[in-house]
C-alpha atoms as a PDB file:
ATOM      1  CA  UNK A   1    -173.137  73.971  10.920  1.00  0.00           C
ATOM      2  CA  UNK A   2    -176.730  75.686  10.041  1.00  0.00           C
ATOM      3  CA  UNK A   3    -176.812  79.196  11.175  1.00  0.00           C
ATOM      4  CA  UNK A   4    -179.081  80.570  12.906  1.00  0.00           C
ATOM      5  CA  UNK A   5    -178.265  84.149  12.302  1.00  0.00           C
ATOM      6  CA  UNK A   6    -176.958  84.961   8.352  1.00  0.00           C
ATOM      7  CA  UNK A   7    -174.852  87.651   9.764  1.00  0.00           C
ATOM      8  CA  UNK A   8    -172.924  85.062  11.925  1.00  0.00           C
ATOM      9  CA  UNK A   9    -170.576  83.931   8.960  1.00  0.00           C
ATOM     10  CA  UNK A  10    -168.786  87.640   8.688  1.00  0.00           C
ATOM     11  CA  UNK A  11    -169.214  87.558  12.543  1.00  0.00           C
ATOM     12  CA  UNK A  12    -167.250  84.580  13.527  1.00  0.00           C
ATOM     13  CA  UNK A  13    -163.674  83.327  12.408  1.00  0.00           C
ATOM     14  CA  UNK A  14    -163.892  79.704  11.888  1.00  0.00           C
ATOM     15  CA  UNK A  15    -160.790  77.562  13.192  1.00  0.00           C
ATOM     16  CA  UNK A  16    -160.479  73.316  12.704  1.00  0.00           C
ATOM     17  CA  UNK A  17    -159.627  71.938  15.824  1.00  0.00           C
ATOM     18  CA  UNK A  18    -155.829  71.907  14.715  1.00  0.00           C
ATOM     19  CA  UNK A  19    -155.981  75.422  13.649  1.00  0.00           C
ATOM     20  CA  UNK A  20    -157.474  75.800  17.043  1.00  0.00           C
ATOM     21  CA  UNK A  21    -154.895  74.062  18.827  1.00  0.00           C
ATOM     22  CA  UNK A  22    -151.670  75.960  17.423  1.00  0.00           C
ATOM     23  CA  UNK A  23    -152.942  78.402  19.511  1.00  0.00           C
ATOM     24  CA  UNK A  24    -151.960  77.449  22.371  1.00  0.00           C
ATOM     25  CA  UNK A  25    -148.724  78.879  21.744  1.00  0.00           C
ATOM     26  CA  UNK A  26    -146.062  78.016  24.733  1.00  0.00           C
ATOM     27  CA  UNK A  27    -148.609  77.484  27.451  1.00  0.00           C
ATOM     28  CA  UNK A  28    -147.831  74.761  29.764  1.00  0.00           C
ATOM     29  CA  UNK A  29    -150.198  72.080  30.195  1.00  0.00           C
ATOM     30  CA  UNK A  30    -150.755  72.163  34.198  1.00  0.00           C
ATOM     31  CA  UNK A  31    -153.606  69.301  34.781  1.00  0.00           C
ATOM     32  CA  UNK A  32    -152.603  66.012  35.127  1.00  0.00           C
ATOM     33  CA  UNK A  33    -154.658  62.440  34.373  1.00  0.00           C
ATOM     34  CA  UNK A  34    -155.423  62.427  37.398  1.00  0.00           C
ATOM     35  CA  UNK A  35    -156.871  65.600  37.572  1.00  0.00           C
ATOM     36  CA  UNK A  36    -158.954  65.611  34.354  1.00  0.00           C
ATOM     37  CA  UNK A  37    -160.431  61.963  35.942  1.00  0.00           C
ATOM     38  CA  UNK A  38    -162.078  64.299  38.826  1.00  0.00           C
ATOM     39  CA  UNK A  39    -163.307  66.543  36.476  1.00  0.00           C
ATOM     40  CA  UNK A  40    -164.693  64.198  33.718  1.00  0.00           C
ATOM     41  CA  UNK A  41    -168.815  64.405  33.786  1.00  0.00           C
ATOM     42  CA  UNK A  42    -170.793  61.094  33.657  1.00  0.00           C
ATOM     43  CA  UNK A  43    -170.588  59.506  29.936  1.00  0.00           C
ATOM     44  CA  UNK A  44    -168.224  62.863  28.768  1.00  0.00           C
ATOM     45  CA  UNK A  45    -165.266  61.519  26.625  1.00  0.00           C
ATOM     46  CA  UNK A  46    -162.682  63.929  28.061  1.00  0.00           C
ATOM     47  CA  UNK A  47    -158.439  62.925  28.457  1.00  0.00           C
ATOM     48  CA  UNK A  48    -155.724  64.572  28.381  1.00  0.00           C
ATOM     49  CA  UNK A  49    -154.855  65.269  24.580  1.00  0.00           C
ATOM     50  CA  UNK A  50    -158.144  67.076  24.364  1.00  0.00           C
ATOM     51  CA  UNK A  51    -157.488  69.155  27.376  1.00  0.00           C
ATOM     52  CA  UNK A  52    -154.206  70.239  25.618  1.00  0.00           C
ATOM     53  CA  UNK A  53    -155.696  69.792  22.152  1.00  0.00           C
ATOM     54  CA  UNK A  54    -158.613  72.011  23.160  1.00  0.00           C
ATOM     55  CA  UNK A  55    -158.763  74.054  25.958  1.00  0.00           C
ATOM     56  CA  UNK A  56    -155.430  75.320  27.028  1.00  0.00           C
ATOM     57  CA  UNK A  57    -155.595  77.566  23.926  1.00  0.00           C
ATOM     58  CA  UNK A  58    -158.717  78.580  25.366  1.00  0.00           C
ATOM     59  CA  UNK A  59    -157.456  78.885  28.734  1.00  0.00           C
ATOM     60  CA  UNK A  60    -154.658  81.473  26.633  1.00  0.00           C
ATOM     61  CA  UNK A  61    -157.122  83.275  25.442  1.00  0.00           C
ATOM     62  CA  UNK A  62    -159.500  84.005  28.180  1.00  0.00           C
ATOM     63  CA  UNK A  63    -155.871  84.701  30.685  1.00  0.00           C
ATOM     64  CA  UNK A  64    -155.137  87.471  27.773  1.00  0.00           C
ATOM     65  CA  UNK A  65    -158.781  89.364  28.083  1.00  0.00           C
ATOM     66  CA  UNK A  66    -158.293  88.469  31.966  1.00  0.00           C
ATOM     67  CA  UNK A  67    -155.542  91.186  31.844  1.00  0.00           C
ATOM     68  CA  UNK A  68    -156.876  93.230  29.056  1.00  0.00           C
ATOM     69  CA  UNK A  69    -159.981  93.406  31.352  1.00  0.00           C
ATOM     70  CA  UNK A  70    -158.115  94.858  34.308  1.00  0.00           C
ATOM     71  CA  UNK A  71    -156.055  97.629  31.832  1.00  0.00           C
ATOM     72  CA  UNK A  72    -159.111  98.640  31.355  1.00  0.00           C
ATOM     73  CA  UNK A  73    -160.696  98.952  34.838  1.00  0.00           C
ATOM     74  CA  UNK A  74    -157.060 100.612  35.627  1.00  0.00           C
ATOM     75  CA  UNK A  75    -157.970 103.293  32.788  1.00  0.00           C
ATOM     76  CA  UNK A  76    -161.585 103.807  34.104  1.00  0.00           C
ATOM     77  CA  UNK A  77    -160.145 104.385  38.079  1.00  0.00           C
ATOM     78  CA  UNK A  78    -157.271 106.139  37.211  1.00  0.00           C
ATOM     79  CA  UNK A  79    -159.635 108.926  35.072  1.00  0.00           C
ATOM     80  CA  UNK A  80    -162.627 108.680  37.915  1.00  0.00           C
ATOM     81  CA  UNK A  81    -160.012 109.585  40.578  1.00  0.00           C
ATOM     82  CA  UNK A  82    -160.899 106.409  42.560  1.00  0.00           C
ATOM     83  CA  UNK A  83    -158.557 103.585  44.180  1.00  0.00           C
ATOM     84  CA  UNK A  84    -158.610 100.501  42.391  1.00  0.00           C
ATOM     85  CA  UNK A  85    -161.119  98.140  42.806  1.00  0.00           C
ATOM     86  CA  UNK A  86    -161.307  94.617  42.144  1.00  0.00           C
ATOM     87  CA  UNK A  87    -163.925  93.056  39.833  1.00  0.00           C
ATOM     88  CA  UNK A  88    -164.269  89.587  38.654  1.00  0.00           C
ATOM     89  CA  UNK A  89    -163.854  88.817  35.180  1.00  0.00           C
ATOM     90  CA  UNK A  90    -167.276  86.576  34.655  1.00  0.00           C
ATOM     91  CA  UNK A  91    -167.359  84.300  31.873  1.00  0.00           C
ATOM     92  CA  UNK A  92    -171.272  82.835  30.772  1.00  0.00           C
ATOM     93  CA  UNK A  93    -171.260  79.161  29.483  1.00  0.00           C
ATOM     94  CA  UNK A  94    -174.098  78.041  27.692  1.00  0.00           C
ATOM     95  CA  UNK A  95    -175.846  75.182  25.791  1.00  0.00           C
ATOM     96  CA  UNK A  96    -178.007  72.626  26.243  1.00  0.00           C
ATOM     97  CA  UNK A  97    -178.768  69.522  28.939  1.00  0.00           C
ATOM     98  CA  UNK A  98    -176.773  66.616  28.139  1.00  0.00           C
ATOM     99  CA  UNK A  99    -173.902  68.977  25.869  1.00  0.00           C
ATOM    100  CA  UNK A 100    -171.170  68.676  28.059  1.00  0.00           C
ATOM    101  CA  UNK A 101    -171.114  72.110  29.185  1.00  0.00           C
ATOM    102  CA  UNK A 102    -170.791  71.676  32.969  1.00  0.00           C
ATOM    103  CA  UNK A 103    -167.455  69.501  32.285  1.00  0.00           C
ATOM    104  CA  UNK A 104    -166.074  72.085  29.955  1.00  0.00           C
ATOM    105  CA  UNK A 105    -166.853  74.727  32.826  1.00  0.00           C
ATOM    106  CA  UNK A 106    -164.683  72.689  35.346  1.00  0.00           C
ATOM    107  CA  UNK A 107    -162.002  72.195  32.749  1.00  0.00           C
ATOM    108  CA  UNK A 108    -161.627  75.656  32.542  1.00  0.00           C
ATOM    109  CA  UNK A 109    -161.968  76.696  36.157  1.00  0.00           C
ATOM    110  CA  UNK A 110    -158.864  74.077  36.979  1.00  0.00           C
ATOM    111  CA  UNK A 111    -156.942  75.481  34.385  1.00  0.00           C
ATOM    112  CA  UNK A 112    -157.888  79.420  34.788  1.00  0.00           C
ATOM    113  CA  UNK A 113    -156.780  79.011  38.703  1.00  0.00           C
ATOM    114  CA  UNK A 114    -153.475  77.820  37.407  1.00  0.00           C
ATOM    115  CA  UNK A 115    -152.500  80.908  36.168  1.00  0.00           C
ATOM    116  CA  UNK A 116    -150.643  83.138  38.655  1.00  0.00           C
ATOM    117  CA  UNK A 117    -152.503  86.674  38.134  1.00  0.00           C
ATOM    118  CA  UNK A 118    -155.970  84.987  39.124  1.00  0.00           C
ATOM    119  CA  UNK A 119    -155.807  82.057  41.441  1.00  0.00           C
ATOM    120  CA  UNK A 120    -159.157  82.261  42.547  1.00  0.00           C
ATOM    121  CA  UNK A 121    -161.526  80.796  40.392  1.00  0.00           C
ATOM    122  CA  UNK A 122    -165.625  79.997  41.060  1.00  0.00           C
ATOM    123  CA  UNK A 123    -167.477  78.094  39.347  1.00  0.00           C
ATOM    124  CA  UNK A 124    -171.702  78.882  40.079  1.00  0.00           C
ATOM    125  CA  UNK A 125    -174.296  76.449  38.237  1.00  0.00           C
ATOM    126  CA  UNK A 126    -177.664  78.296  37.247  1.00  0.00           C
ATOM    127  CA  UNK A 127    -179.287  75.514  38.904  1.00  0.00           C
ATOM    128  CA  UNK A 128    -179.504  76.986  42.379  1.00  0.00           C
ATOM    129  CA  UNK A 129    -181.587  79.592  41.050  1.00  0.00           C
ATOM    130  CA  UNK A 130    -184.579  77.258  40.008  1.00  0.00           C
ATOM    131  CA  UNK A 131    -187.397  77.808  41.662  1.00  0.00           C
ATOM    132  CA  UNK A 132    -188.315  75.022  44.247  1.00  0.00           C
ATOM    133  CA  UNK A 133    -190.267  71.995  43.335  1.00  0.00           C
ATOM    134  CA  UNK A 134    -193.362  73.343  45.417  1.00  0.00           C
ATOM    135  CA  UNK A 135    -193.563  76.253  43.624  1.00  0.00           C
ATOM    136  CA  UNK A 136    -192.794  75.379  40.250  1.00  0.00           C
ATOM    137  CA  UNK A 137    -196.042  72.382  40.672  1.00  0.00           C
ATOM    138  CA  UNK A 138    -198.102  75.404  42.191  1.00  0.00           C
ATOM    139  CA  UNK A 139    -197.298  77.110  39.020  1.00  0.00           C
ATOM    140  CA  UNK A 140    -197.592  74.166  36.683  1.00  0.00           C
ATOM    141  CA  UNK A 141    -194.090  74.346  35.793  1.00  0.00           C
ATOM    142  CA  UNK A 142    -192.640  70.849  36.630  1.00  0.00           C
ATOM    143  CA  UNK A 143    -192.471  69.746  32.908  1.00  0.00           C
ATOM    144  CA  UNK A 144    -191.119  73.295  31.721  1.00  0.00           C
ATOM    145  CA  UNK A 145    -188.171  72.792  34.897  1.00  0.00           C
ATOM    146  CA  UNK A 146    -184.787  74.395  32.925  1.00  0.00           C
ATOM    147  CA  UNK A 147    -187.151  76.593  30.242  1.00  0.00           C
ATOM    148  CA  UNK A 148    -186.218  80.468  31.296  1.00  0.00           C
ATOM    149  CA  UNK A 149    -189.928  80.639  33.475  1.00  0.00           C
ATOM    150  CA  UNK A 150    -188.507  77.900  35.696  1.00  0.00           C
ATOM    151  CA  UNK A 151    -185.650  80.288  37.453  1.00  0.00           C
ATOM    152  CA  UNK A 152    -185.677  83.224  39.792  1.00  0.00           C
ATOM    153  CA  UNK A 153    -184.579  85.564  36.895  1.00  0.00           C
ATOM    154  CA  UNK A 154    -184.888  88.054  39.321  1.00  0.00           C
ATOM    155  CA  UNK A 155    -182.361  86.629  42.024  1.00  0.00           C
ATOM    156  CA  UNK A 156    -180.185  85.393  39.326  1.00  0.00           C
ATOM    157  CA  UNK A 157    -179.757  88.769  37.780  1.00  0.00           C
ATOM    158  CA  UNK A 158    -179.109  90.455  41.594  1.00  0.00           C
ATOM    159  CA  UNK A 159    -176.121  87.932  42.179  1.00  0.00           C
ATOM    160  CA  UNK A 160    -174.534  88.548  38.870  1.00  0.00           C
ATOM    161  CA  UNK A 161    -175.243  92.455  39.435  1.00  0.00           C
ATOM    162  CA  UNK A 162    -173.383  91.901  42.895  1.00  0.00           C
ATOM    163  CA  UNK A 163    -170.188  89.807  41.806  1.00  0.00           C
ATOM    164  CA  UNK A 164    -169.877  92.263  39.050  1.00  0.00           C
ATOM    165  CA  UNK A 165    -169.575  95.025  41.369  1.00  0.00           C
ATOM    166  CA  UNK A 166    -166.905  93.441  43.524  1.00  0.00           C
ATOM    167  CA  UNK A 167    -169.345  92.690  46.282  1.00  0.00           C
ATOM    168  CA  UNK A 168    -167.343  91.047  49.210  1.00  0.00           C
ATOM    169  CA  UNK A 169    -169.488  88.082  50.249  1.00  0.00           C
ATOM    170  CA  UNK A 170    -172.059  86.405  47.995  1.00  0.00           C
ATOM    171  CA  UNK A 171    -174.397  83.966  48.808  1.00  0.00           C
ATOM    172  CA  UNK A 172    -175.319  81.178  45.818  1.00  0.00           C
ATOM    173  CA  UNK A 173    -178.069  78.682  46.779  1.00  0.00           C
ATOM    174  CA  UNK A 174    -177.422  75.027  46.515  1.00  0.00           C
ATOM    175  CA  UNK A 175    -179.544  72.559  44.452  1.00  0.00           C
ATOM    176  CA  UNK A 176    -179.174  68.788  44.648  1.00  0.00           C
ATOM    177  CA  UNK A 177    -179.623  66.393  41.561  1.00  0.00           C
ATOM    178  CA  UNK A 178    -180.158  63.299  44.180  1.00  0.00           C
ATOM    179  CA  UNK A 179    -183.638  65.503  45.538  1.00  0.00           C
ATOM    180  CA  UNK A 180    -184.005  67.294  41.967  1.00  0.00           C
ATOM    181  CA  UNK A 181    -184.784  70.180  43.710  1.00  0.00           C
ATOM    182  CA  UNK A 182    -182.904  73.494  45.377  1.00  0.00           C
ATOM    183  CA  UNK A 183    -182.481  72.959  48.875  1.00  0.00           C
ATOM    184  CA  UNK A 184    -184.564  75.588  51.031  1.00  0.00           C
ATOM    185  CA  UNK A 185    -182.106  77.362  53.367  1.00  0.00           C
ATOM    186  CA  UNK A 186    -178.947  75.872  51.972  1.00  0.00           C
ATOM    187  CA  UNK A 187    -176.075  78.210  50.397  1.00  0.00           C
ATOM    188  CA  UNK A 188    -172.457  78.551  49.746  1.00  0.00           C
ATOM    189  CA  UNK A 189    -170.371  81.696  50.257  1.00  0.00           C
ATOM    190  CA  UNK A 190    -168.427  82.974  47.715  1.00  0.00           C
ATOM    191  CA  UNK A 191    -165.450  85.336  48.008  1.00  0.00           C
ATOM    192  CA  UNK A 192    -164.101  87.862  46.043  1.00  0.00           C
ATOM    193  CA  UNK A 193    -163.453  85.564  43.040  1.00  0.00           C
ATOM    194  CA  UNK A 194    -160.452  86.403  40.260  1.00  0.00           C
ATOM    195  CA  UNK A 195    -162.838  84.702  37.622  1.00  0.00           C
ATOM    196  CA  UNK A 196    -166.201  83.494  38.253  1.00  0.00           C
ATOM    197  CA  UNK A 197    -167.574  81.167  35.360  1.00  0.00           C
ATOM    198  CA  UNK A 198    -171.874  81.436  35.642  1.00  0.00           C
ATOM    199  CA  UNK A 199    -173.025  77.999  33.800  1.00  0.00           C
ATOM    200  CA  UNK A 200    -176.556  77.657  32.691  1.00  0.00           C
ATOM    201  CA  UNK A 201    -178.687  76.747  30.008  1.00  0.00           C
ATOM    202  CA  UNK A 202    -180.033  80.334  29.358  1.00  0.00           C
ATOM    203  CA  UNK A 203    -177.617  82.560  30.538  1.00  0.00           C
ATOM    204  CA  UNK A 204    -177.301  84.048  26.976  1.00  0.00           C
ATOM    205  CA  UNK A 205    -181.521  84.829  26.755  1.00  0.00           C
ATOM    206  CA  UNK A 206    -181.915  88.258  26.388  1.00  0.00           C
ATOM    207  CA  UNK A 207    -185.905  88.428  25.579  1.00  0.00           C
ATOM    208  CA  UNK A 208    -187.479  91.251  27.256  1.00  0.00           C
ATOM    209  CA  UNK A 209    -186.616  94.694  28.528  1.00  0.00           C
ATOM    210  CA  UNK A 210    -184.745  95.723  30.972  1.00  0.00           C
ATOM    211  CA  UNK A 211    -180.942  94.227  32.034  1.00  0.00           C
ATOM    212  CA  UNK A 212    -180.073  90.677  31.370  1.00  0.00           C
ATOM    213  CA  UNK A 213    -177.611  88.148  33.464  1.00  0.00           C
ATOM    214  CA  UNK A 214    -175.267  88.475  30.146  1.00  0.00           C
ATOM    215  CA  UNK A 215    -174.964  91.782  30.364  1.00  0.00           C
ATOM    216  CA  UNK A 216    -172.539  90.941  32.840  1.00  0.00           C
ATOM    217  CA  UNK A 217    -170.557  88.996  31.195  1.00  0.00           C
ATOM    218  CA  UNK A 218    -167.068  90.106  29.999  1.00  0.00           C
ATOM    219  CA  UNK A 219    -167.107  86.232  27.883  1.00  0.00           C
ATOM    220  CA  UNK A 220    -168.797  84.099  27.136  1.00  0.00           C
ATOM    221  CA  UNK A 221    -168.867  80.476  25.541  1.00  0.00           C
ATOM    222  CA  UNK A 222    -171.819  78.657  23.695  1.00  0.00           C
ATOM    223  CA  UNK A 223    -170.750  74.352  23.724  1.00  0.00           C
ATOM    224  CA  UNK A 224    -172.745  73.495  20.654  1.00  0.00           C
ATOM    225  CA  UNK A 225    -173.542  69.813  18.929  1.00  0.00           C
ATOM    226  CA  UNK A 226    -175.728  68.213  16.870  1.00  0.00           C
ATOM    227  CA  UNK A 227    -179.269  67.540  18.557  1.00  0.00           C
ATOM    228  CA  UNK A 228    -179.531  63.970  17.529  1.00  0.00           C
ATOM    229  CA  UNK A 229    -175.850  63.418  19.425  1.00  0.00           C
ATOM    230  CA  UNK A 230    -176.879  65.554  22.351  1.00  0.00           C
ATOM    231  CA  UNK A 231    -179.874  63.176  22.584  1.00  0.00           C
ATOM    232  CA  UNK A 232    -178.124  60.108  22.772  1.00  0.00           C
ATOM    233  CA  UNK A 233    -175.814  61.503  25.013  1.00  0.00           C
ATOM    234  CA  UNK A 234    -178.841  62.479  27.356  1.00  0.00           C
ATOM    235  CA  UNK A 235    -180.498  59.276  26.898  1.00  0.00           C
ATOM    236  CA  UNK A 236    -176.496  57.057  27.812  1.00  0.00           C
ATOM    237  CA  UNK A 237    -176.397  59.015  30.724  1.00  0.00           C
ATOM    238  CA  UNK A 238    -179.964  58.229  31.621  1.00  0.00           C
ATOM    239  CA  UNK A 239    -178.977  54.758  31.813  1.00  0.00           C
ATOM    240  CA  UNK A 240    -175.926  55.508  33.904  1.00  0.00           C
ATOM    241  CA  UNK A 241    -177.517  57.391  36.188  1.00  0.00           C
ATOM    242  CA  UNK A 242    -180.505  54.763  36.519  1.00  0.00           C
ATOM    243  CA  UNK A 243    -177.763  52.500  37.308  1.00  0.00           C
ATOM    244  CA  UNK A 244    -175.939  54.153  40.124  1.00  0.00           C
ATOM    245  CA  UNK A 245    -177.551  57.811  41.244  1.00  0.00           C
ATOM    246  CA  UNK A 246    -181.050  56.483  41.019  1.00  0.00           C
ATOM    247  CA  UNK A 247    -180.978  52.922  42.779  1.00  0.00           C
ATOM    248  CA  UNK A 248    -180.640  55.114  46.177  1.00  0.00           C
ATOM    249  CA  UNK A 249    -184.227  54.610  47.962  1.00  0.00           C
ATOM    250  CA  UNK A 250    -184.381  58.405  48.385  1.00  0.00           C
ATOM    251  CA  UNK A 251    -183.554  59.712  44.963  1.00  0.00           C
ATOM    252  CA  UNK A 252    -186.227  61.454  43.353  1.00  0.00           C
ATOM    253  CA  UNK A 253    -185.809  59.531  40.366  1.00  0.00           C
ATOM    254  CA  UNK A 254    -185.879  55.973  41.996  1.00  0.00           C
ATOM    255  CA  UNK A 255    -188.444  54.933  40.296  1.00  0.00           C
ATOM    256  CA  UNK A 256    -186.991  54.520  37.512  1.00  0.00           C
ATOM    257  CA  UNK A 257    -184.127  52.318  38.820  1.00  0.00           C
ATOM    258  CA  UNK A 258    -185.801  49.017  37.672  1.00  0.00           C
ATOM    259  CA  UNK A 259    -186.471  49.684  34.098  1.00  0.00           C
ATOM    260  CA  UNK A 260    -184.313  47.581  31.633  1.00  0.00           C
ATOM    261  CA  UNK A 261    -182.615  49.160  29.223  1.00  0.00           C
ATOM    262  CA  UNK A 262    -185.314  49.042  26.619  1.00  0.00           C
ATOM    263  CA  UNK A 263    -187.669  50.742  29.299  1.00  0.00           C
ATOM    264  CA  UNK A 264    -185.038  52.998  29.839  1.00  0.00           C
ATOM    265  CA  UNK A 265    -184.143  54.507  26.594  1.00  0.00           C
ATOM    266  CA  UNK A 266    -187.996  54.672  25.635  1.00  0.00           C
ATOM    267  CA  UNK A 267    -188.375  56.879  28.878  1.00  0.00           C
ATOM    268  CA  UNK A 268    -185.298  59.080  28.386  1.00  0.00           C
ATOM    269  CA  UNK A 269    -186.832  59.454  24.829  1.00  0.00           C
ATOM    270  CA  UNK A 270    -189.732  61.109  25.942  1.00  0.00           C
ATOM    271  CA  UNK A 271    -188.234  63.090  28.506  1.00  0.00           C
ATOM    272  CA  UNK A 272    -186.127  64.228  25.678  1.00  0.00           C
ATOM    273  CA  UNK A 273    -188.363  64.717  23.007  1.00  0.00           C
ATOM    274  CA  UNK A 274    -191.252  66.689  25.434  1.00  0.00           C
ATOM    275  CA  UNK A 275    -189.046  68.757  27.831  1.00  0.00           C
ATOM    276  CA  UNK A 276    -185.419  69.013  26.670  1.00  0.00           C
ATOM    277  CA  UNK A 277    -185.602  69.357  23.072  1.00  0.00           C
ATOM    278  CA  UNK A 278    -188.414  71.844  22.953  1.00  0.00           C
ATOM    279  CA  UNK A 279    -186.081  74.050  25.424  1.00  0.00           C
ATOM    280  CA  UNK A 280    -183.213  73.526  22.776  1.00  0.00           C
ATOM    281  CA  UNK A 281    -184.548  74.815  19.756  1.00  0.00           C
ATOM    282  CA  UNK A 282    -187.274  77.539  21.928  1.00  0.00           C
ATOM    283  CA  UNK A 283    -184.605  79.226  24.277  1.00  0.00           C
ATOM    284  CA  UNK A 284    -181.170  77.785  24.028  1.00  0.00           C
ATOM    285  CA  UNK A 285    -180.152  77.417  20.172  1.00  0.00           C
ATOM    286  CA  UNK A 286    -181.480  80.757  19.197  1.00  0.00           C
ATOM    287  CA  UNK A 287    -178.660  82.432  22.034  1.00  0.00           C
ATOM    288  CA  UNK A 288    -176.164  81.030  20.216  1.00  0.00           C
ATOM    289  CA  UNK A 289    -174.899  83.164  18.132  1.00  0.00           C
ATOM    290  CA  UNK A 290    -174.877  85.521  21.338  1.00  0.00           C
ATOM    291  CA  UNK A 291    -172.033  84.105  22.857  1.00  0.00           C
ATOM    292  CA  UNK A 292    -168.513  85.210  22.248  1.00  0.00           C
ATOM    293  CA  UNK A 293    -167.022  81.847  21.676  1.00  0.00           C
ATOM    294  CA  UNK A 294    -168.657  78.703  19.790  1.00  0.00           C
ATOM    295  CA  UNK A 295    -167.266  75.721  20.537  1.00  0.00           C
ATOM    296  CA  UNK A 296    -168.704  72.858  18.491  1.00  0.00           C
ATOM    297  CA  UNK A 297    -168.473  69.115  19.868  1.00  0.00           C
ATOM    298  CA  UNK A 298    -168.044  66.037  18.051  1.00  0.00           C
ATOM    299  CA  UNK A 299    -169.586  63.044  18.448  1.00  0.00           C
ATOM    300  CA  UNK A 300    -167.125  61.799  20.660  1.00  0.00           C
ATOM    301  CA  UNK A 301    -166.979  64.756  22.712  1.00  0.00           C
ATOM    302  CA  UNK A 302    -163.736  66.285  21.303  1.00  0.00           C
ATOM    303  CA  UNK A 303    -164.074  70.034  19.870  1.00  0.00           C
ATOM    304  CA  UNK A 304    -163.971  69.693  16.008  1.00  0.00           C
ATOM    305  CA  UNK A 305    -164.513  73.210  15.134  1.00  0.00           C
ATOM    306  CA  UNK A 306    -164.391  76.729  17.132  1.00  0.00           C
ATOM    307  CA  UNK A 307    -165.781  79.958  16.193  1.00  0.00           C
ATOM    308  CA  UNK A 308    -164.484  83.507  18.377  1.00  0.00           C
ATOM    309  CA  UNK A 309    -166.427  86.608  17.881  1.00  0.00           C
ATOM    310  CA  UNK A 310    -164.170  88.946  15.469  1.00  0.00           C
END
């Protein structure tokens, strides 16, 4: 793995993915086939074994700070002379289109809820916080859609802000992959959330002054792999999607629903090469060494090598 950052190597312990796995310890595995078929993302290699291979030590480990976390806020109250309040423990997950990160997010959201002392479990997708397609072709942004510019930093930050602070209602705006775009007076309502997991591609950016979304954080996880597989993962599910999402008549991407595969991959290419890549190495790869957690994906989508923050 190259390294962005030289000080990452005395930063990071370095586990194999069996090293990794004997950490799971006792805990039960509490998702069933059936469950991790609902939760699979489109061309994501994901079964059981790597569930319980992979991510229930995870799952361990983020249920341990979960608790740690609230000792803590305990401490803080108990010193301020205030009642207790509760605060979600928010966990960032970043890394680029295509990586397999929104699958990994739902993994753990199934299997954090499972855990008695924090049932409630939310899972919000940076994507609502895109600016609409109106504005971002007013600004000349269409091409640079998922590059930091492309979001309501500003919004993003105030929800983040809010959970963190216990608020009791919180609105998150909906976007649509069939329209590409957020939809304009749409939201869900969120609830006083246990956990809430905050998945985006550049939730671990911290350029600038002034308070950033990870700032918030309390954990966070960077899903890492190496560009040339992320790109023919983003170019398989290309085809997928041209096969089934995009043949509806009002999908934004319709017209690409009669390309042959040949058309196909040379189009997902581009897309890749002009938009996608250059917001890999720009924005997202340089946040890596950010996060608190590196997990590091295989070809086949199984974790081959972890690195935790010491």
């Amino acid at each position: 793995m190259v390294s962005l950052n030289p000080l990452s190597e005395t930063t990071y312990l370095d586990f194999t993915s069996d090293e990794w796995a004997a950490l799971r310890a006792n805990t039960p595995l509490t998702l069933t086939e059936s469950d991790v078929e609902k939760i699979r993302g489109i061309n994501v290699n994901l079964d059981i074994d790597m569930v319980e291979h992979s991510f229930l030590p995870l799952s361990r480990l983020l249920n341990l700070h979960v608790q740690g976390s609230h000792q803590l806020a305990t401490v803080t109250d108990t010193f301020l002379g205030t009642p207790p309040r509760s605060r979600p423990f928010v966990i960032g997950v970043a890394g680029s289109v295509a990586v397999g990160k929104s699958t990994i997010s739902r993994v753990l959201q199934e299997l954090l809820a499972r855990w008695p002392q924090h049932p409630r479990v939310e899972l919000v997708t940076t994507d609502g916080f895109l600016h609409p397609n109106a504005v971002l072709e007013e600004r000349g942004l269409m091409d640079r859609k998922g590059f930091p510019e492309s979001y309501d930093r500003r919004a993003l930050l105030e929800f983040v802000a809010r959970a963190k602070g216990g608020a009791e209602h919180l609105e998150v705006p909906v976007y649509s992959h069939f329209a590409y775009d957020v939809l304009v007076g749409e939201t869900r309502v969120i609830t006083r959330p246990d956990i809430l997991v905050v998945e985006g591609l550049n939730v671990l950016q911290a350029a600038g002054v002034g308070a950033f979304v990870s700032d918030y954080f309390d954990f966070s996880i960077f899903v890492d792999a190496d560009p040339g597989a992320v790109r023919g993962w983003y170019i398989e599910r290309f085809i997928t999607l041209r096969d089934t999402a995009f043949t509806q008549p009002d999908a934004y991407f319709h017209r690409y629903a009669e390309l042959n595969d040949e058309q196909a991959t040379a189009v997902a290419s581009d897309i890749w090469a002009r938009i996608n890549e250059v917001n890999l190495f720009e924005n997202i790869l340089p946040t890596r060494e950010r996060a608190s957690l590196i997990l590091r994906k295989a070809p086949d989508h199984s974790i081959e090598r972890v690195r935790l923050r010491r």
